[in-house]
N, C-alpha and C. Protein backbone atom coordinates (compact mmCIF):
# COMPACT_ATOMS: atom_id res chain seq x y z
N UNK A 1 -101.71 4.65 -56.52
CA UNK A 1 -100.94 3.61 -57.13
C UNK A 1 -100.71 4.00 -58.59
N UNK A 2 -99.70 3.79 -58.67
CA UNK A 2 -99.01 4.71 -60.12
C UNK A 2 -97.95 4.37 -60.73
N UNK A 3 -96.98 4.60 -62.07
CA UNK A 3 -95.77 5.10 -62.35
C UNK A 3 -95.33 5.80 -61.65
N UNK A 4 -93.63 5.30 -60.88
CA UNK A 4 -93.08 6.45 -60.28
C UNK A 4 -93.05 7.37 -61.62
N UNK A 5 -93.18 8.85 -60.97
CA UNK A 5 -92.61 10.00 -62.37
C UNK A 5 -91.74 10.76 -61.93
N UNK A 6 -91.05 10.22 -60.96
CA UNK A 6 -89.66 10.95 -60.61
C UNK A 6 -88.36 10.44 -60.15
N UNK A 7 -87.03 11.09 -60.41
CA UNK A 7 -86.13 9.85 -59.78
C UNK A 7 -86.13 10.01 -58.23
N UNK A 8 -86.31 10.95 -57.79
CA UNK A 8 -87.17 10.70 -56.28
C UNK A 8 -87.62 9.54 -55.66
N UNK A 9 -88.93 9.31 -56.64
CA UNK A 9 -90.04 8.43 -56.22
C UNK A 9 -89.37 7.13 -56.32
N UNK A 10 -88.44 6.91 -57.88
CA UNK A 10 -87.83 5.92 -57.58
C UNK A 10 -86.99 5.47 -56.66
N UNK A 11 -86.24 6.44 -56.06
CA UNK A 11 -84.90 6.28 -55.06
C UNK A 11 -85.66 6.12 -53.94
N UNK A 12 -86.82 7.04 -53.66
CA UNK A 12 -87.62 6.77 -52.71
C UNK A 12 -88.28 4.37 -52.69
N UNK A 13 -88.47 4.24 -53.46
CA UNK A 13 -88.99 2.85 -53.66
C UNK A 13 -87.46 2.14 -53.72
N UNK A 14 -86.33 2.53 -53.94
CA UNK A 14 -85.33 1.64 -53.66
C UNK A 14 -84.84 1.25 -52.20
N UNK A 15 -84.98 2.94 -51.70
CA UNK A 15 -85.35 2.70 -49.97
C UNK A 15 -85.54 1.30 -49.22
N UNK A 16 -86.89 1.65 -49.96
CA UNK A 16 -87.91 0.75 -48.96
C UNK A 16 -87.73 -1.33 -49.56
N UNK A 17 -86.80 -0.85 -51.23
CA UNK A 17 -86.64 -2.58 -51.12
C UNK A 17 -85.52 -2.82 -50.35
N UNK A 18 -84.31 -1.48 -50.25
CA UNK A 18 -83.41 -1.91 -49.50
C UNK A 18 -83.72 -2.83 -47.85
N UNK A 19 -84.68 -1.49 -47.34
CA UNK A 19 -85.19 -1.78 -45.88
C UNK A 19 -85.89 -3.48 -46.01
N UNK A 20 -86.65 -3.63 -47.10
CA UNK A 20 -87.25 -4.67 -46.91
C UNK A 20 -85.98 -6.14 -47.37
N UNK A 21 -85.33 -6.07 -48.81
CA UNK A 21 -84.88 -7.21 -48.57
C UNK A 21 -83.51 -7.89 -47.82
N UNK A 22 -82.90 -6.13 -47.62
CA UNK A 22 -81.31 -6.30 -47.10
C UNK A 22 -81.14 -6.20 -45.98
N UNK A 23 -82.25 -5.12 -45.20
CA UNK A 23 -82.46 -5.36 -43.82
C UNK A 23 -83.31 -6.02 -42.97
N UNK A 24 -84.64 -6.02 -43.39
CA UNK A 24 -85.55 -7.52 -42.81
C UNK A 24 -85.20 -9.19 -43.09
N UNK A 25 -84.82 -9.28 -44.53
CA UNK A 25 -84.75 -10.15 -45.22
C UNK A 25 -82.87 -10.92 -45.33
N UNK A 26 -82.03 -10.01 -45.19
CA UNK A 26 -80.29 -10.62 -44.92
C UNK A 26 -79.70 -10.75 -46.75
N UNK A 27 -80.36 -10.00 -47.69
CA UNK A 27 -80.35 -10.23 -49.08
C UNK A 27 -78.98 -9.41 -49.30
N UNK A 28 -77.79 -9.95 -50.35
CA UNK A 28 -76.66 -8.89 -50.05
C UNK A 28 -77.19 -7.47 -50.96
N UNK A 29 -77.00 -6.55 -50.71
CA UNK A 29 -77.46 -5.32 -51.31
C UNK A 29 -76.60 -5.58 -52.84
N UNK A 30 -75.64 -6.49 -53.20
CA UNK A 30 -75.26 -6.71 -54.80
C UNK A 30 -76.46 -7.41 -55.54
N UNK A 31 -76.83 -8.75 -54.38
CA UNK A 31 -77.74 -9.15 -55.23
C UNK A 31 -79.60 -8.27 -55.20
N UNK A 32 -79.70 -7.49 -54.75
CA UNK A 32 -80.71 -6.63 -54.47
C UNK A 32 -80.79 -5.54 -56.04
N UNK A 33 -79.60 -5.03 -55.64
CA UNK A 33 -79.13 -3.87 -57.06
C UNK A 33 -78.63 -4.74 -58.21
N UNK A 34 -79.44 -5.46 -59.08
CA UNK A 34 -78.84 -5.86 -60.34
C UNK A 34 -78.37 -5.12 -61.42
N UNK A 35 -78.59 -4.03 -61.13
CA UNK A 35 -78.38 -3.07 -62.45
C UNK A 35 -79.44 -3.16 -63.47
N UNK A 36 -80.79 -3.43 -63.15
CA UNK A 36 -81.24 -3.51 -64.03
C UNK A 36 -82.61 -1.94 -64.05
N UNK A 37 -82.27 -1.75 -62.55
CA UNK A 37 -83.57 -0.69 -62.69
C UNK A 37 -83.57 0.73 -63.33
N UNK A 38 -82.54 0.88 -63.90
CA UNK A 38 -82.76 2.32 -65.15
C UNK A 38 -83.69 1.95 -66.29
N UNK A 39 -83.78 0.56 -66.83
CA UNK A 39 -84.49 -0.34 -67.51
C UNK A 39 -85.48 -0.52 -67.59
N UNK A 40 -86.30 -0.29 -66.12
CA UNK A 40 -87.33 -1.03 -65.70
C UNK A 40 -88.59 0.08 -65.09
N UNK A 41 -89.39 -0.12 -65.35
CA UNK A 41 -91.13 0.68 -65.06
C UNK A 41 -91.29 0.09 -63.68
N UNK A 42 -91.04 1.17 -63.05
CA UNK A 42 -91.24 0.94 -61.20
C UNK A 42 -92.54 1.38 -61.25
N UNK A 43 -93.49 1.11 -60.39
CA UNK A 43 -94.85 1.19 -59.67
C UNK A 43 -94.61 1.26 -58.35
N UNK A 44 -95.15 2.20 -58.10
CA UNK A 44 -95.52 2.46 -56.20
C UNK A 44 -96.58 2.87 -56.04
N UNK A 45 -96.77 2.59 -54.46
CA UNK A 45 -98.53 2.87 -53.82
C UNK A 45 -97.96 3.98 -53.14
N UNK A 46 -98.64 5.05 -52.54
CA UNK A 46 -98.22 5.69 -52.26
C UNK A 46 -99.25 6.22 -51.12
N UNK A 47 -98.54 6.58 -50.00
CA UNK A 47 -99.89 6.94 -49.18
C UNK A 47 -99.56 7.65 -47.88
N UNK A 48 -100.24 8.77 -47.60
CA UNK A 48 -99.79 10.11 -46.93
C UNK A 48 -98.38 10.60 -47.31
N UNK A 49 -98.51 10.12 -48.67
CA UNK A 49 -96.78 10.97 -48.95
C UNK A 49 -95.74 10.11 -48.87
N UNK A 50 -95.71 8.58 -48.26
CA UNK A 50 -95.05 8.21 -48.64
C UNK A 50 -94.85 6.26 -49.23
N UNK A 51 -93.66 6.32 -50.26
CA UNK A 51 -94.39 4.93 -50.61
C UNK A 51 -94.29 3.75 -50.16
N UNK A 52 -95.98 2.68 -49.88
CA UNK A 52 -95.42 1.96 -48.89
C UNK A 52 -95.66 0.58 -49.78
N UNK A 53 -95.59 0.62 -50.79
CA UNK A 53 -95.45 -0.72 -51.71
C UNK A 53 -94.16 -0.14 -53.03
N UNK A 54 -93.69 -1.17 -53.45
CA UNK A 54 -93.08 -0.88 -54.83
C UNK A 54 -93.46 -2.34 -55.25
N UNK A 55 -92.86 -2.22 -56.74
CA UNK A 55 -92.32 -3.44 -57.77
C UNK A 55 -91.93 -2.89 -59.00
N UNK A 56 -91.32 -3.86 -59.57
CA UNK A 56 -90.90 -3.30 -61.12
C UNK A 56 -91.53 -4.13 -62.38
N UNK A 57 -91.50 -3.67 -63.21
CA UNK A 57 -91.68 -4.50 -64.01
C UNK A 57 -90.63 -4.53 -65.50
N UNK A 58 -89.68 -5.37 -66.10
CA UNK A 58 -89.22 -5.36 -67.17
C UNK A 58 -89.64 -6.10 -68.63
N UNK A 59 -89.96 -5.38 -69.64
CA UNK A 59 -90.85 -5.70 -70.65
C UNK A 59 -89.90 -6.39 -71.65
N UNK A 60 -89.98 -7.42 -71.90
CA UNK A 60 -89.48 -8.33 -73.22
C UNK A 60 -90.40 -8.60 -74.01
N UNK A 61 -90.20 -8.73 -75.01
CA UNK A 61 -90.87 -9.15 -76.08
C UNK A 61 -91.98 -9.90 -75.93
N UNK A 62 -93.02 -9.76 -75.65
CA UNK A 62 -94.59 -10.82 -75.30
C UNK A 62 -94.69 -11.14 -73.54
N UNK A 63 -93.61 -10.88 -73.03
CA UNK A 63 -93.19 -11.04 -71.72
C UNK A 63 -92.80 -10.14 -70.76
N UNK A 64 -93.67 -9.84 -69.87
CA UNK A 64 -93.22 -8.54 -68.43
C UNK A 64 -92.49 -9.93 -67.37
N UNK A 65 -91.42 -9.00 -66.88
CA UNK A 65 -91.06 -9.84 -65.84
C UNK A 65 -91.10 -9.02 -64.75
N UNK A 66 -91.65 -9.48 -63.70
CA UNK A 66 -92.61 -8.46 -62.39
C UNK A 66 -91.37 -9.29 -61.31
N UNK A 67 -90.53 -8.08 -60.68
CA UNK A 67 -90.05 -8.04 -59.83
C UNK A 67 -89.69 -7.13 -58.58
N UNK A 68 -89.02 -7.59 -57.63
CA UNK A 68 -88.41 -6.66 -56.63
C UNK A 68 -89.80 -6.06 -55.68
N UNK A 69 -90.75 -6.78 -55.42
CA UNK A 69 -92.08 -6.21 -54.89
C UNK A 69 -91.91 -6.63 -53.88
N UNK A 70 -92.49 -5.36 -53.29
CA UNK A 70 -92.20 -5.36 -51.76
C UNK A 70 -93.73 -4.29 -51.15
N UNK A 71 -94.18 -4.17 -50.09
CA UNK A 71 -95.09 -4.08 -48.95
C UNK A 71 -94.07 -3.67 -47.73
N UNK A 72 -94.38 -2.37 -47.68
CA UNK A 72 -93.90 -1.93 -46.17
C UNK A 72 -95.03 -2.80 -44.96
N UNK A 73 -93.55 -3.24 -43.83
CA UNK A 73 -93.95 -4.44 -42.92
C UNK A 73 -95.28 -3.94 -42.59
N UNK A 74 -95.51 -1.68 -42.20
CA UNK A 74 -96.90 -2.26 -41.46
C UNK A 74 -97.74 -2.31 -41.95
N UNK A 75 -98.16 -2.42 -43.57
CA UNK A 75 -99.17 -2.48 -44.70
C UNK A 75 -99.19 -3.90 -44.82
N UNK A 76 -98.50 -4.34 -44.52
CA UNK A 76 -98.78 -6.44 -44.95
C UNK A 76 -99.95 -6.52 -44.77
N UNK A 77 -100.50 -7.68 -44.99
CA UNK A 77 -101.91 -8.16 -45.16
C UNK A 77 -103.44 -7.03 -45.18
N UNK A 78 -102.74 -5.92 -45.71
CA UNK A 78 -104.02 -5.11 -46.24
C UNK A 78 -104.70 -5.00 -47.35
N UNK A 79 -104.05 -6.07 -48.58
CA UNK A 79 -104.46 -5.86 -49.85
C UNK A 79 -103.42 -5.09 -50.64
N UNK A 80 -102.14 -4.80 -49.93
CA UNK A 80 -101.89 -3.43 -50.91
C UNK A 80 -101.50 -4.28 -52.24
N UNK A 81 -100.45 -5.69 -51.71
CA UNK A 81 -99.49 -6.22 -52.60
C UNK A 81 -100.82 -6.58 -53.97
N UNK A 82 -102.07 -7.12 -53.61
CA UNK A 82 -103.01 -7.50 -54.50
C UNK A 82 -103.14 -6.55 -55.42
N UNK A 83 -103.83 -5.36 -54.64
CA UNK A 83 -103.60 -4.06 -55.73
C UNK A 83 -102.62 -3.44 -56.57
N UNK A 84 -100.96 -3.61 -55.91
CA UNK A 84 -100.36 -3.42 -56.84
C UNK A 84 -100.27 -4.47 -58.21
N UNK A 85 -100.20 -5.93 -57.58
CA UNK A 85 -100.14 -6.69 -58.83
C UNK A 85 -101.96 -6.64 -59.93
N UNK A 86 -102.41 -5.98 -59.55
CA UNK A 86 -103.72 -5.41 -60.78
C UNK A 86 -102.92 -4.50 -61.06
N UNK A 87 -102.64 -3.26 -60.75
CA UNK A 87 -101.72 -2.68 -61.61
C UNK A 87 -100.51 -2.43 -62.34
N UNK A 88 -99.87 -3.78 -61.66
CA UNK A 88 -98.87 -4.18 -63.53
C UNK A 88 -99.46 -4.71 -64.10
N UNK A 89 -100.52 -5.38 -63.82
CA UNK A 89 -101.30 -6.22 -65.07
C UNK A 89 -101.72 -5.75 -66.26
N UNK A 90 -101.93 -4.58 -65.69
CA UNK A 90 -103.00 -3.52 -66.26
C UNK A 90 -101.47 -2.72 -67.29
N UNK A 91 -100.30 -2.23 -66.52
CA UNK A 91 -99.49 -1.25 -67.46
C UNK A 91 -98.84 -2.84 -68.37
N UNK A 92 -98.47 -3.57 -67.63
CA UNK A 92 -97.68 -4.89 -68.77
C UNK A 92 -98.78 -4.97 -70.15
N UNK A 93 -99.89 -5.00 -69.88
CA UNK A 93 -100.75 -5.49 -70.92
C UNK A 93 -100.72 -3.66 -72.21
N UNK A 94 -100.89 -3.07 -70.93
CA UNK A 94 -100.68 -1.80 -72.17
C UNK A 94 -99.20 -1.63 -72.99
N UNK A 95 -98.08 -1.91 -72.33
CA UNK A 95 -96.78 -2.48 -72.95
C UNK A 95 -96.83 -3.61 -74.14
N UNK A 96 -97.95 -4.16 -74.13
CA UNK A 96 -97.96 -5.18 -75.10
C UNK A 96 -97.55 -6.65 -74.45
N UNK A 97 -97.24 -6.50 -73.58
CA UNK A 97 -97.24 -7.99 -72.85
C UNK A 97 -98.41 -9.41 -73.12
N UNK A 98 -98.16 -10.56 -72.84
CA UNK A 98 -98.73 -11.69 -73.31
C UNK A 98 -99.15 -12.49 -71.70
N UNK A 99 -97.96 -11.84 -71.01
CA UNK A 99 -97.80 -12.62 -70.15
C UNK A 99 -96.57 -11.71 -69.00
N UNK A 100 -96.93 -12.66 -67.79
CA UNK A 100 -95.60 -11.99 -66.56
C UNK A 100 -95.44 -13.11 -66.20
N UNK A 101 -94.24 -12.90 -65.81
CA UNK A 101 -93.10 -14.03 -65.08
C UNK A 101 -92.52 -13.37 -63.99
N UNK A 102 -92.84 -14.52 -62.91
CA UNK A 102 -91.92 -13.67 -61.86
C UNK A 102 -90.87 -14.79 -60.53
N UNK A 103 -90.17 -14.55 -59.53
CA UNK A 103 -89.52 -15.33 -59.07
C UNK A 103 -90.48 -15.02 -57.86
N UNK A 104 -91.51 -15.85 -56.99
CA UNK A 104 -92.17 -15.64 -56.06
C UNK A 104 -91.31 -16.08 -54.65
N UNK A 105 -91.08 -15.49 -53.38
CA UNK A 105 -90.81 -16.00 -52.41
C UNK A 105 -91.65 -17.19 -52.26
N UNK A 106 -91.39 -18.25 -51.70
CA UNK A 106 -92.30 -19.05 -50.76
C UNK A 106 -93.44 -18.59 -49.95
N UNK A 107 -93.27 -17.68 -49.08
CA UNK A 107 -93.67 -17.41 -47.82
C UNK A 107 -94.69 -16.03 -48.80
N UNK A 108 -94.41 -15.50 -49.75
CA UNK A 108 -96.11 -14.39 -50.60
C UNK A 108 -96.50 -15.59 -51.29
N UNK A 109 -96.38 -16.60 -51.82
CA UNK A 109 -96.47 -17.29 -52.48
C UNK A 109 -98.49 -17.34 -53.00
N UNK A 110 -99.11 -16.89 -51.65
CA UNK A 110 -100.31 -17.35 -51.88
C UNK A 110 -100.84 -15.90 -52.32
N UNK A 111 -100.03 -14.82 -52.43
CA UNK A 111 -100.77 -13.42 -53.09
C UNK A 111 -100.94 -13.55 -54.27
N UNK A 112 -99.89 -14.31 -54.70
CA UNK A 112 -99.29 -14.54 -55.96
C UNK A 112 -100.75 -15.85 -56.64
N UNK A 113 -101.15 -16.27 -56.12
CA UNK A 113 -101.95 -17.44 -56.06
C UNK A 113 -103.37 -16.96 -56.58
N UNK A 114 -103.51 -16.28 -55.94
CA UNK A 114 -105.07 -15.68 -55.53
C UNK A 114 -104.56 -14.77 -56.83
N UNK A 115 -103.58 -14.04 -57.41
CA UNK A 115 -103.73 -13.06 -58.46
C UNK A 115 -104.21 -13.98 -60.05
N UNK A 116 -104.08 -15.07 -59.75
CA UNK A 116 -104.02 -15.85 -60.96
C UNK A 116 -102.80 -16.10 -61.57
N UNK A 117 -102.01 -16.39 -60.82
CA UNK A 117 -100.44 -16.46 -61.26
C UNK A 117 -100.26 -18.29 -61.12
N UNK A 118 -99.94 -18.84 -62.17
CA UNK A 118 -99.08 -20.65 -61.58
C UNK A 118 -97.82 -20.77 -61.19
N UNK A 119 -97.52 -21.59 -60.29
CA UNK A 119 -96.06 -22.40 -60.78
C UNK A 119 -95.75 -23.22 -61.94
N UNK A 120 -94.34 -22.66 -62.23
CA UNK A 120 -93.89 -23.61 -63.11
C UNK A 120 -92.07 -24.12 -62.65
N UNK A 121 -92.06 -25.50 -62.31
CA UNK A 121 -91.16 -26.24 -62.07
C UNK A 121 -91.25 -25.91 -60.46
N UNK A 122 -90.09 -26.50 -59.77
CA UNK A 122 -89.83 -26.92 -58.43
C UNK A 122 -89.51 -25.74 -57.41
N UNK A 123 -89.52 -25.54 -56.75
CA UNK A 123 -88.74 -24.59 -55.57
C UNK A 123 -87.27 -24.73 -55.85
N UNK A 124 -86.27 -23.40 -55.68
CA UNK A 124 -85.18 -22.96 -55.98
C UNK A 124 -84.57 -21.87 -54.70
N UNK A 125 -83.57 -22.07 -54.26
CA UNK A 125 -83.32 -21.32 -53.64
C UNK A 125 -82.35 -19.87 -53.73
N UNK A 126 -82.50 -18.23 -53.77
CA UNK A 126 -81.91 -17.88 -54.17
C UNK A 126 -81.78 -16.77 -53.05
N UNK A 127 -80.37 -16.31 -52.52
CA UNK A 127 -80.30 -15.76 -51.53
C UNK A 127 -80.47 -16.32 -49.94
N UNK A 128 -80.93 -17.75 -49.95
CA UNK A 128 -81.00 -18.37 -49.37
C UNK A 128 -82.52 -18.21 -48.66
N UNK A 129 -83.45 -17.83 -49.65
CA UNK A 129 -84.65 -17.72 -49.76
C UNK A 129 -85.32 -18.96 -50.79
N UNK A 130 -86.51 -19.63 -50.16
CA UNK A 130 -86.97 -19.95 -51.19
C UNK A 130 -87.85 -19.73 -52.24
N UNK A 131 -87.67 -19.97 -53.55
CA UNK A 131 -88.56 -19.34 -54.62
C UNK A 131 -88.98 -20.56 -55.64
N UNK A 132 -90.33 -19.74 -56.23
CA UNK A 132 -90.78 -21.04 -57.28
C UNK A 132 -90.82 -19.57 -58.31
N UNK A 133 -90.66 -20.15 -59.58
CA UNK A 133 -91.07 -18.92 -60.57
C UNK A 133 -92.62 -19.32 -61.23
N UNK A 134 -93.28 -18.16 -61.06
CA UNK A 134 -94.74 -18.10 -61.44
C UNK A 134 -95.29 -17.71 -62.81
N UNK A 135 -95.95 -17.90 -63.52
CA UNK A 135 -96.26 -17.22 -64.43
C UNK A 135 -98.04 -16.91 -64.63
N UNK A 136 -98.43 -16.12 -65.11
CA UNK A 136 -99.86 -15.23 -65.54
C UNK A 136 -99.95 -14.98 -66.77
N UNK A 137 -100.81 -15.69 -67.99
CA UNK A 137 -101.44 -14.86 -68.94
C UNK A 137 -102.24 -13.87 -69.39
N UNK A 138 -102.09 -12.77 -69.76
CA UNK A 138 -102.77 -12.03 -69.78
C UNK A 138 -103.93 -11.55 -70.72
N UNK A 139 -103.14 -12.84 -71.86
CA UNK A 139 -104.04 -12.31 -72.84
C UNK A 139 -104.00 -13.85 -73.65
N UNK A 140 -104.69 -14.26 -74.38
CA UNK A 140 -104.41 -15.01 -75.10
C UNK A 140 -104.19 -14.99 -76.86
């Protein structure tokens, strides 16, 4: 579990959000590709070579915003998603971060839970998914 350090590794982790949110999930591949990931510190797990978690993270000012995380289907419920979110915790806080914000599905909602992450405000629907946005301090 690491910094991707290649555009490989990254294209390799766009793969797998494609597979996960445009083909499991019905997400349009516009709203998938925001344009924001040249921007953004991708993390992947990586294992026998290939990667079966991603997420990103984008750093604002006192604020990481942790997105696009995904768990290949046959790694679900092994811990990976837990482990990756310790390790943005861990690079956001070395970024100087205060804090992460993120848009949680409904349905991970409780990984997100157990990491020490809250809700803040109501359920929202986006993609025709539902989401609450979460937030984690990291530091005070």
């Amino acid at each position: 579990m690491r910094q991707a350090r290649t555009q490989d590794e990254v294209e390799a982790a766009l793969r797998l959000r494609y597979a996960v949110f445009c083909e499991e999930q019905g997400v349009t591949l516009e709203a998938e590709q925001d344009g924001r990931d040249p921007q953004a510190t991708h993390l992947v797990v990586i294992e026998h070579g290939r990667i079966i978690a991603t997420c990103r993270l984008l750093i604002d000012p006192g604020v990481a915003r942790l997105g696009r995380m995904v768990v290949s289907s046959e790694r679900r419920g092994a811990g990976v998603g837990s482990a990756l979110l310790s390790e943005a915790d861990r690079v956001a806080v070395q970024a100087g971060a205060l804090a992460i914000r993120l848009n949680a599905q409904i349905a991970a909602r409780a990984v997100y839970d157990r990491a020490g992450y809250e809700a803040e405000g109501g359920v929202f629907v986006e993609e025709g998914i539902e989401h609450v946005t979460m937030e984690k301090r990291l530091r005070a």
